[in-house]
Protein backbone atom coordinates (compact mmCIF):
# COMPACT_ATOMS: atom_id res chain seq x y z
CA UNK A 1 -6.87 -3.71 -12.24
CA UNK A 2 -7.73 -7.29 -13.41
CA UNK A 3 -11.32 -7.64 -14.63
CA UNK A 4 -13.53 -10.34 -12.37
CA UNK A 5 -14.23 -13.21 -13.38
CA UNK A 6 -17.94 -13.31 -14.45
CA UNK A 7 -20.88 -15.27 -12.36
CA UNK A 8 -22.30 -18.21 -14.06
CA UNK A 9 -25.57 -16.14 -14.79
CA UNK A 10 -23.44 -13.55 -16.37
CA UNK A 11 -22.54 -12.58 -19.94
CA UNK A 12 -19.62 -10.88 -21.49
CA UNK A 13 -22.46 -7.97 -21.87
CA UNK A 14 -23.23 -7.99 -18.47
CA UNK A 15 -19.45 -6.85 -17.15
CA UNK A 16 -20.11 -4.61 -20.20
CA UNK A 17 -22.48 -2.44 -18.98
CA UNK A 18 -21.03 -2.91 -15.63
CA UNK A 19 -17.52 -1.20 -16.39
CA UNK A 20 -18.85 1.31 -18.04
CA UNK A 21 -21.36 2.69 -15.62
CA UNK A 22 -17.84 2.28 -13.17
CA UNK A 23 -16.25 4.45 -16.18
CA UNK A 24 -12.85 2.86 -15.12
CA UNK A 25 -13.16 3.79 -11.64
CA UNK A 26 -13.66 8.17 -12.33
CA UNK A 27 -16.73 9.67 -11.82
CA UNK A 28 -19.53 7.00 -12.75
CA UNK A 29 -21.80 7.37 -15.28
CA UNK A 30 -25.52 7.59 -15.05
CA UNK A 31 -27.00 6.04 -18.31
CA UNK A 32 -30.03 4.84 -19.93
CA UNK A 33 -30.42 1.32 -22.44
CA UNK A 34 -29.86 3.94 -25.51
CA UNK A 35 -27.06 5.71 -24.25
CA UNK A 36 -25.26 2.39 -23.14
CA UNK A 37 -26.26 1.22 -26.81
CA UNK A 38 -24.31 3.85 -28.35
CA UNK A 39 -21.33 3.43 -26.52
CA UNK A 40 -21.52 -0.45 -26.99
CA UNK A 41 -21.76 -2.63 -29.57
CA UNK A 42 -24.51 -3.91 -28.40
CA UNK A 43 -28.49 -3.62 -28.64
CA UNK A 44 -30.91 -1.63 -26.95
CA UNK A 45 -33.65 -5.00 -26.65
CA UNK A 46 -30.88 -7.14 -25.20
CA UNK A 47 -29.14 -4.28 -22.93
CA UNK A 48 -32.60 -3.87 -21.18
CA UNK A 49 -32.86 -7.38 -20.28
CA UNK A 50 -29.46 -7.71 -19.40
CA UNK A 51 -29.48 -4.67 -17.06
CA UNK A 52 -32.98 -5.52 -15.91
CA UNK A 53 -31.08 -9.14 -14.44
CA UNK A 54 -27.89 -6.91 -13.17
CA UNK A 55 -30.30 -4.94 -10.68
CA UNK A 56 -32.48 -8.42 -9.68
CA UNK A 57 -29.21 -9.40 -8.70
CA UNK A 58 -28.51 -5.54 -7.14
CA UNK A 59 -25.32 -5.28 -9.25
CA UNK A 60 -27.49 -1.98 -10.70
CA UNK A 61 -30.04 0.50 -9.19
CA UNK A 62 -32.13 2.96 -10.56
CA UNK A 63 -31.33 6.55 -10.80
CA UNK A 64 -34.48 7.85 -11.92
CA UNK A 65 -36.85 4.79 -12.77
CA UNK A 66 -39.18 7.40 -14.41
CA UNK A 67 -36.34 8.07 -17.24
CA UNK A 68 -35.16 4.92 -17.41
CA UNK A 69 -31.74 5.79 -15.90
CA UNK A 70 -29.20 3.55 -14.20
CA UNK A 71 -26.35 3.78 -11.86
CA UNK A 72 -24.13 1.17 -10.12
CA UNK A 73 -24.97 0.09 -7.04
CA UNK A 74 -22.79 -0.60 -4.29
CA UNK A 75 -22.58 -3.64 -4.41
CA UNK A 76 -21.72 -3.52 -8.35
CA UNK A 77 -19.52 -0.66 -7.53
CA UNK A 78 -17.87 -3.55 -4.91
CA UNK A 79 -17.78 -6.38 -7.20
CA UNK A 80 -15.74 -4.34 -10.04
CA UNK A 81 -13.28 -2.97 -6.90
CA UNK A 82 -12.82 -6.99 -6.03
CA UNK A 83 -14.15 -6.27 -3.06
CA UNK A 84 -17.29 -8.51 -3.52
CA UNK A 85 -16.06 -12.17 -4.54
CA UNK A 86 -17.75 -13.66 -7.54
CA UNK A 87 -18.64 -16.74 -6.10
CA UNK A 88 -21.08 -14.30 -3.52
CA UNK A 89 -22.83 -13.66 -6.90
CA UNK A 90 -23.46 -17.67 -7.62
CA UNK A 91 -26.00 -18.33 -5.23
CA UNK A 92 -28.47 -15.14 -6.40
CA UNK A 93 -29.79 -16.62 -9.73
């Protein structure tokens, strides 16, 4: 499956943390910023604000806000699927 073309707002990071929560369309992964860290190569700091801006823009949702842990929403879940244009994403910044 071709990988979307990112929103304006978005980063290379951003479909990042994205695809990986999708875990190439198997069963999705629930993660927090450290976990996603490890299995990045990127950093904690920046991973929190970027996946604090994925779930303003309800790309993300919280699994368990308490623990910090995140989950694709379904609209991310769509978006990945091509099932959500991104030009729908444009307009939410």
């Amino acid at each position: 499956m071709p990988r979307p073309e990112l929103a304006e707002w978005m980063t290379p990071m951003d479909r990042d943390i994205l695809e990986l929560l999708w875990n190439d369309g198997r069963r999705e992964l629930i993660l927090n910023p450290g976990t996603i860290e490890a299995n990045t190569d990127w950093k904690r700091q920046s991973i929190r604000q970027h996946i604090l801006k994925l779930r303003e823009h309800g790309l993300v949702e919280y699994y368990d806000e308490d623990r910090a842990l995140y989950q694709l929403s379904e609209r991310g879940r769509a978006w990945l699927e091509g099932d959500v244009p991104t030009g729908a994403l444009e307009g939410d910044d």
